[in-house]
PDB file of N, CA and C in Angstrom:
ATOM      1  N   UNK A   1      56.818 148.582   4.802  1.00  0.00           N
ATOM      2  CA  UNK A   1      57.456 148.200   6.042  1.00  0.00           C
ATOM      3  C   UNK A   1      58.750 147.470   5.707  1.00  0.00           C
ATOM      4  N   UNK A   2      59.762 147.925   6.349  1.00  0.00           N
ATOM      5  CA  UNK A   2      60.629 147.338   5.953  1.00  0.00           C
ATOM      6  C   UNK A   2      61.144 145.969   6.976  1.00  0.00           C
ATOM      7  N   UNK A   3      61.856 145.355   6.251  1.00  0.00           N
ATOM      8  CA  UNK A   3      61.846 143.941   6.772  1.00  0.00           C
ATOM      9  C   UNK A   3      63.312 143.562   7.044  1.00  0.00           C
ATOM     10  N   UNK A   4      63.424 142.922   8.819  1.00  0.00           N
ATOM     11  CA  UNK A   4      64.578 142.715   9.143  1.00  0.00           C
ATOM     12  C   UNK A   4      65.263 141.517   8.143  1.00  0.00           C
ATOM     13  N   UNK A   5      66.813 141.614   8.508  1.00  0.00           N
ATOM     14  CA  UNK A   5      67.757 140.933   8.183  1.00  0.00           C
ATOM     15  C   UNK A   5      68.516 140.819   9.044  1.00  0.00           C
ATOM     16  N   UNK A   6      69.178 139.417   8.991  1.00  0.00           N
ATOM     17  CA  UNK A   6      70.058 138.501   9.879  1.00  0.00           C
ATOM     18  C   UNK A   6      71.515 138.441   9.202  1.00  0.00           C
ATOM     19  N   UNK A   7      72.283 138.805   9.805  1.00  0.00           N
ATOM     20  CA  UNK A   7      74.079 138.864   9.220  1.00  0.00           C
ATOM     21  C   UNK A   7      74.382 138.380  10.539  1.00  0.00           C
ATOM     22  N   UNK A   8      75.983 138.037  10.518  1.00  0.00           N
ATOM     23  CA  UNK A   8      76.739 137.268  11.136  1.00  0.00           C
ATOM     24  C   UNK A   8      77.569 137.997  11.814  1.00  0.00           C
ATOM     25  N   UNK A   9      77.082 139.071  12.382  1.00  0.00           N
ATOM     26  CA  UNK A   9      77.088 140.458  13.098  1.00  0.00           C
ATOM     27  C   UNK A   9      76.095 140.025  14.064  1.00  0.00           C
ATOM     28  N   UNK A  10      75.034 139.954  13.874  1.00  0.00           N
ATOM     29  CA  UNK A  10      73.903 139.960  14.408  1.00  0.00           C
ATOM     30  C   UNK A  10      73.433 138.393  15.148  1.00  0.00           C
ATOM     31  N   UNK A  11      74.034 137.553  14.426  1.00  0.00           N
ATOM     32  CA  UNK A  11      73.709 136.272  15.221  1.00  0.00           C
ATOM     33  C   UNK A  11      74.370 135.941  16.262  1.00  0.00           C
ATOM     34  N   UNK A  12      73.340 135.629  16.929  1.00  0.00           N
ATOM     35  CA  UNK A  12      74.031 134.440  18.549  1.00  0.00           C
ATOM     36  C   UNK A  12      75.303 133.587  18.208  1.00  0.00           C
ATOM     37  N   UNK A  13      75.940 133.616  19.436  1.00  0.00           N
ATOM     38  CA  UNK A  13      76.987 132.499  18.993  1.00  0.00           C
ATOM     39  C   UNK A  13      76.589 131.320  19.596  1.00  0.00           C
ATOM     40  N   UNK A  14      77.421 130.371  18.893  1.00  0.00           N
ATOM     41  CA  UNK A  14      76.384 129.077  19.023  1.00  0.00           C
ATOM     42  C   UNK A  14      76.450 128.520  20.063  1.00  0.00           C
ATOM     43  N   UNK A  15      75.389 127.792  20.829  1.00  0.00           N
ATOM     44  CA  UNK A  15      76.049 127.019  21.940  1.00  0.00           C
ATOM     45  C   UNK A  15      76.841 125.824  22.421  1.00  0.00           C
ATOM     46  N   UNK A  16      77.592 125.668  23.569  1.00  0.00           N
ATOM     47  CA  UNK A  16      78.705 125.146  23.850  1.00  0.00           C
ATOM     48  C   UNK A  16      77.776 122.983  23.827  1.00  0.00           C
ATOM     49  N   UNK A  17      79.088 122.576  23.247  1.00  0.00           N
ATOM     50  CA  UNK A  17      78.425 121.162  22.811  1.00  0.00           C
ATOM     51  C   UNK A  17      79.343 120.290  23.738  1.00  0.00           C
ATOM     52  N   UNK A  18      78.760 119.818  24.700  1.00  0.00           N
ATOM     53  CA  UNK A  18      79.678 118.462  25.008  1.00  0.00           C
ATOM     54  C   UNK A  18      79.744 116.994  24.621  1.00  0.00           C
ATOM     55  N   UNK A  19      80.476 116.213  24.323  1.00  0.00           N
ATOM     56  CA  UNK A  19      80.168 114.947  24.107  1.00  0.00           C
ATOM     57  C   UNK A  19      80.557 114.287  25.164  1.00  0.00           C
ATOM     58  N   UNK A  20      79.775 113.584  25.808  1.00  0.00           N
ATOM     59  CA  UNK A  20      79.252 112.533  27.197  1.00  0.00           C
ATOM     60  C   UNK A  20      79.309 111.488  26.833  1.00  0.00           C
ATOM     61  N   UNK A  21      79.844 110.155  27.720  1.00  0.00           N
ATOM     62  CA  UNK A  21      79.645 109.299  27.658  1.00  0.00           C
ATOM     63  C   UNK A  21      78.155 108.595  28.799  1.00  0.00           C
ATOM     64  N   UNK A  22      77.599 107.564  28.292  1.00  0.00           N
ATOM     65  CA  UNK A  22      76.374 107.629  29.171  1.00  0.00           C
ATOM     66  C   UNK A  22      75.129 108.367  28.314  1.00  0.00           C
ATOM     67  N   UNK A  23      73.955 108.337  28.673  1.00  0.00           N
ATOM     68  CA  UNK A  23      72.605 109.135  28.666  1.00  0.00           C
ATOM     69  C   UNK A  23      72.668 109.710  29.236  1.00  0.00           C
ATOM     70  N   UNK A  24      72.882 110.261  30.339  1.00  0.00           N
ATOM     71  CA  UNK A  24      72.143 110.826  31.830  1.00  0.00           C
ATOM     72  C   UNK A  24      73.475 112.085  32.101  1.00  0.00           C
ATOM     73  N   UNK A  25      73.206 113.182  32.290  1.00  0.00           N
ATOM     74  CA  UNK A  25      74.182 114.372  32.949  1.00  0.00           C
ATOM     75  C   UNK A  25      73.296 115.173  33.401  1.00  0.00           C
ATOM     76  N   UNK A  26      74.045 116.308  34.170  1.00  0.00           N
ATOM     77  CA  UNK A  26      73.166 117.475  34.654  1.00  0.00           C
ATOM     78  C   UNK A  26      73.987 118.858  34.393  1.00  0.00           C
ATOM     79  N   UNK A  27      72.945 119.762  34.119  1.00  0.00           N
ATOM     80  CA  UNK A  27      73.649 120.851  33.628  1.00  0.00           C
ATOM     81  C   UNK A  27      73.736 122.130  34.894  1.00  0.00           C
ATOM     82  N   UNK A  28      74.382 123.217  35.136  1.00  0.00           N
ATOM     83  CA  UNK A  28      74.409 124.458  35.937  1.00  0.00           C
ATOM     84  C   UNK A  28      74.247 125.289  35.309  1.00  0.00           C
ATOM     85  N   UNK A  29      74.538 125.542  34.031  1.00  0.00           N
ATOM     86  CA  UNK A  29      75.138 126.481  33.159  1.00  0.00           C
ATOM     87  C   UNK A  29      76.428 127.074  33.486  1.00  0.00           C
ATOM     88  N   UNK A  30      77.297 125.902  33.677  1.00  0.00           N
ATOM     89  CA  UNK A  30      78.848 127.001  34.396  1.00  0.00           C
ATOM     90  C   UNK A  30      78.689 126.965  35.867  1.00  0.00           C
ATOM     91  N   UNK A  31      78.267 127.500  36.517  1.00  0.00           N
ATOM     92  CA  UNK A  31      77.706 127.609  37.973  1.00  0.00           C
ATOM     93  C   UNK A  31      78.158 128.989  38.161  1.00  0.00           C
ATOM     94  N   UNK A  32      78.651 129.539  39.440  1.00  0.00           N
ATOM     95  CA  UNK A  32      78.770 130.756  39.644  1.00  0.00           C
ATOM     96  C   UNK A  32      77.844 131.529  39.589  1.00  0.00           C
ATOM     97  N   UNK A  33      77.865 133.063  39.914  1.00  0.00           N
ATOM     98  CA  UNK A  33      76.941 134.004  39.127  1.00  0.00           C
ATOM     99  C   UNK A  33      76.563 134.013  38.128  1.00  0.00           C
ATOM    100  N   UNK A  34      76.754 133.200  37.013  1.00  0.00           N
ATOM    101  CA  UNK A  34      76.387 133.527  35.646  1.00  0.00           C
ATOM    102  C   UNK A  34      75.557 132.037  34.932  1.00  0.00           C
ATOM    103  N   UNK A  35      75.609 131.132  36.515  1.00  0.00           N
ATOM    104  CA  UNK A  35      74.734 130.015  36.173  1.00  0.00           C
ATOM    105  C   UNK A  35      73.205 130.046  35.967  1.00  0.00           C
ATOM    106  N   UNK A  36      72.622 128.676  36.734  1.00  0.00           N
ATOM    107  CA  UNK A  36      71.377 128.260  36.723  1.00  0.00           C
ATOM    108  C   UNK A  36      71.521 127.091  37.313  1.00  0.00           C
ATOM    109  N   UNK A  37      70.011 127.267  38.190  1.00  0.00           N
ATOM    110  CA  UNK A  37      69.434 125.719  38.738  1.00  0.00           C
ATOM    111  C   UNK A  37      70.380 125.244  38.487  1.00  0.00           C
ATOM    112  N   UNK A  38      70.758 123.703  38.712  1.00  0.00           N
ATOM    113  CA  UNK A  38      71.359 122.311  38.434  1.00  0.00           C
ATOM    114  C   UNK A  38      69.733 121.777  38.088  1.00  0.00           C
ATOM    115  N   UNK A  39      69.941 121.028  36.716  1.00  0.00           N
ATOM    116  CA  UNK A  39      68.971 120.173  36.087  1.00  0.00           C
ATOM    117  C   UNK A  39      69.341 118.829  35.979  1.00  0.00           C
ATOM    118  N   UNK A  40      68.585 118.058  35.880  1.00  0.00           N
ATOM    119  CA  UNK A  40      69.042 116.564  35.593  1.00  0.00           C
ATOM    120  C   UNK A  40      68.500 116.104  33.681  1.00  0.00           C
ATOM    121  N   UNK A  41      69.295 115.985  32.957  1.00  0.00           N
ATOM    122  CA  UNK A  41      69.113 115.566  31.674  1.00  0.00           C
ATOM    123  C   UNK A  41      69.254 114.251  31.342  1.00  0.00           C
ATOM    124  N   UNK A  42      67.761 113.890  30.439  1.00  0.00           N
ATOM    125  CA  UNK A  42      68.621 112.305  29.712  1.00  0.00           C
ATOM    126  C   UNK A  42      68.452 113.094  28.203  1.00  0.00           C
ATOM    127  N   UNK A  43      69.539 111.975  27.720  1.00  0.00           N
ATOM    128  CA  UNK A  43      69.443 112.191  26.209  1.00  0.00           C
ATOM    129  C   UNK A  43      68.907 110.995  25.573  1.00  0.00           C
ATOM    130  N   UNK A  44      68.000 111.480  24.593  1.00  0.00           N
ATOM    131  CA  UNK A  44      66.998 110.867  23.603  1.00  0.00           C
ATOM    132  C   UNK A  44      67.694 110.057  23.179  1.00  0.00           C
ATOM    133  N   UNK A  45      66.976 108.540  22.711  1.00  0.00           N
ATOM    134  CA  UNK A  45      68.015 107.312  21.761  1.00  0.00           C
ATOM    135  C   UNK A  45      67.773 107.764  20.596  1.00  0.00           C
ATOM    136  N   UNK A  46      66.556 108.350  20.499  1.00  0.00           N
ATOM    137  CA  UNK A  46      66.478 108.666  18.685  1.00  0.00           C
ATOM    138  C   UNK A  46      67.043 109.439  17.972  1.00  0.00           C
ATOM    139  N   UNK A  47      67.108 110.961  19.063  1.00  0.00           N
ATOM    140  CA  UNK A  47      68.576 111.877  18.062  1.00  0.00           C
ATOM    141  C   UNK A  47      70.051 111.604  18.794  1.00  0.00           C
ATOM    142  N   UNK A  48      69.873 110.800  20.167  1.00  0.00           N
ATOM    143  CA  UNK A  48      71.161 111.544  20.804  1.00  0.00           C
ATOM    144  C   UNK A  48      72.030 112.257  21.307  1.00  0.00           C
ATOM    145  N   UNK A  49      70.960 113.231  21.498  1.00  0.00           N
ATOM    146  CA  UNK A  49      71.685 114.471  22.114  1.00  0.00           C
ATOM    147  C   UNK A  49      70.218 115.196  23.503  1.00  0.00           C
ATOM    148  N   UNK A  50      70.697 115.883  23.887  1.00  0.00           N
ATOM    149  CA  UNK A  50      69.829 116.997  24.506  1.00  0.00           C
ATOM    150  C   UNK A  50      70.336 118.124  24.893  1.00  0.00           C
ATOM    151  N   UNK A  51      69.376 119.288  24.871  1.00  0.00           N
ATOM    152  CA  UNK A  51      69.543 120.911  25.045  1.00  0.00           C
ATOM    153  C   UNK A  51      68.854 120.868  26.697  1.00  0.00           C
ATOM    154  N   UNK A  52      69.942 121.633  26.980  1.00  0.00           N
ATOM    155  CA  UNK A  52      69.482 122.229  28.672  1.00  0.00           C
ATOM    156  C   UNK A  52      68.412 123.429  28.073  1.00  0.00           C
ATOM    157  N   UNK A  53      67.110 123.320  29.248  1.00  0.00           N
ATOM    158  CA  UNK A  53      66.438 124.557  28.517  1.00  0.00           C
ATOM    159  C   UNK A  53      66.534 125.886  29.162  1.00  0.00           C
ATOM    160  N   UNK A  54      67.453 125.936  30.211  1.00  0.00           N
ATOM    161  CA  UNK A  54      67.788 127.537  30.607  1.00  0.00           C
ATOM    162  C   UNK A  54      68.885 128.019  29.765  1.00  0.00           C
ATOM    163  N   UNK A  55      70.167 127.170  29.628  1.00  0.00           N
ATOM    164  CA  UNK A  55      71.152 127.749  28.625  1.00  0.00           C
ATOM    165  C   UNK A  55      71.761 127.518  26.982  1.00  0.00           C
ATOM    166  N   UNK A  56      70.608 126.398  26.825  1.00  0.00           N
ATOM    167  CA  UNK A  56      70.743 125.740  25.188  1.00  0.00           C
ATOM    168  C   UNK A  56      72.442 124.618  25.401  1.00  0.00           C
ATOM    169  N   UNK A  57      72.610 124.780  26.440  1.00  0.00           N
ATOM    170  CA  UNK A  57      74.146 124.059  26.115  1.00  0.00           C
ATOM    171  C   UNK A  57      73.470 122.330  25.547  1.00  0.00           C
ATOM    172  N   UNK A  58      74.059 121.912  24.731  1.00  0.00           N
ATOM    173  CA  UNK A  58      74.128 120.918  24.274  1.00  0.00           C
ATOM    174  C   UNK A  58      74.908 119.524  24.214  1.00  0.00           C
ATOM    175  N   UNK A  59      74.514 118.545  25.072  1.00  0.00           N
ATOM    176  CA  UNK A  59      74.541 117.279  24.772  1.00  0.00           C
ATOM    177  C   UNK A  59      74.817 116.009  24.540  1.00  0.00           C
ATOM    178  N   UNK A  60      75.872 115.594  23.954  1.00  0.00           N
ATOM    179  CA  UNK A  60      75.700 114.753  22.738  1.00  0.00           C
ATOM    180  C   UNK A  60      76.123 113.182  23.439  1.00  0.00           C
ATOM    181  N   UNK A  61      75.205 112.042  22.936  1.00  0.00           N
ATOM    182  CA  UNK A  61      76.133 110.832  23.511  1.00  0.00           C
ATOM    183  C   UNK A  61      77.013 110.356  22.972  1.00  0.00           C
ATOM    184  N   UNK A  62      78.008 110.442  23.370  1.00  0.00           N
ATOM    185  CA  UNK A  62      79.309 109.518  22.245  1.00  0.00           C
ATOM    186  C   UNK A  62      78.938 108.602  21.788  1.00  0.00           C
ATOM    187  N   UNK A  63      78.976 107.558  20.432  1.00  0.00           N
ATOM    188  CA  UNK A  63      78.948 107.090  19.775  1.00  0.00           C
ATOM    189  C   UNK A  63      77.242 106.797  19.096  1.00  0.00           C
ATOM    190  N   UNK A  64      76.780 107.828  19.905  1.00  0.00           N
ATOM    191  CA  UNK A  64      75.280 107.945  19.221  1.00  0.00           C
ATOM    192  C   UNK A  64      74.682 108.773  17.646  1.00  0.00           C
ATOM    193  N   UNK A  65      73.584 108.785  17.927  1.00  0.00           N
ATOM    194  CA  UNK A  65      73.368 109.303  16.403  1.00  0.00           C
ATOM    195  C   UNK A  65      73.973 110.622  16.159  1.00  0.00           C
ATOM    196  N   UNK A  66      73.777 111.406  17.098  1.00  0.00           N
ATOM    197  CA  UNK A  66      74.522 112.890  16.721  1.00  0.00           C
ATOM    198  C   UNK A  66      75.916 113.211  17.276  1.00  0.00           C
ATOM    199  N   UNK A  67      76.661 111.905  17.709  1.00  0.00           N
ATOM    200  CA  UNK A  67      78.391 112.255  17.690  1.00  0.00           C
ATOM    201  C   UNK A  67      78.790 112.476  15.785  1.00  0.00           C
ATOM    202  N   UNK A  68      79.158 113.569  15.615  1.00  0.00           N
ATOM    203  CA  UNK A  68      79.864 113.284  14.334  1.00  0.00           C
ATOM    204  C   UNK A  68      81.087 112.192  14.257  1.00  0.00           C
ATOM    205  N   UNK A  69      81.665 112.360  15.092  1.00  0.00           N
ATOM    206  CA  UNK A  69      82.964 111.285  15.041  1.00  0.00           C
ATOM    207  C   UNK A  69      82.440 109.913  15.410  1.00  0.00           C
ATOM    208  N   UNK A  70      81.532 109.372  15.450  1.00  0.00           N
ATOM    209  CA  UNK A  70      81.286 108.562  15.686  1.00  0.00           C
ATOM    210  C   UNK A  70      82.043 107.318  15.126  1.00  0.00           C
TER     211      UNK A  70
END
């Protein structure tokens, strides 16, 4: 049986990252036709970030654990 492989052809592109100030946002995915629901998100103190779970968009709290520029 032969066995898949993953190239960079083939992968997802990654999802869109915001950095927020605050814990607390809500996501649409964009809105329009190509949205979703409106959700209400907090982000975790321990990593700092959170994933919307209809569109993976991501997160981040400024000056928290997962801002790189912090």
């Amino acid at each position: 049986m032969a066995m898949a492989t993953t190239t960079t052809a083939n992968a997802l592109p990654a999802p869109e990252v915001f950095v927020i100030d605050g814990h607390r946002t809500s996501c649409d995915g964009g809105g329009g036709a190509l949205g979703h629901p409106k959700v209400w998100l907090e982000i975790d103190h321990d990593t700092g970030f959170v994933e919307c779970g209809y569109c993976d968009r991501r997160f981040v709290e400024r000056g928290g654990p997962a801002d790189g520029g912090a």
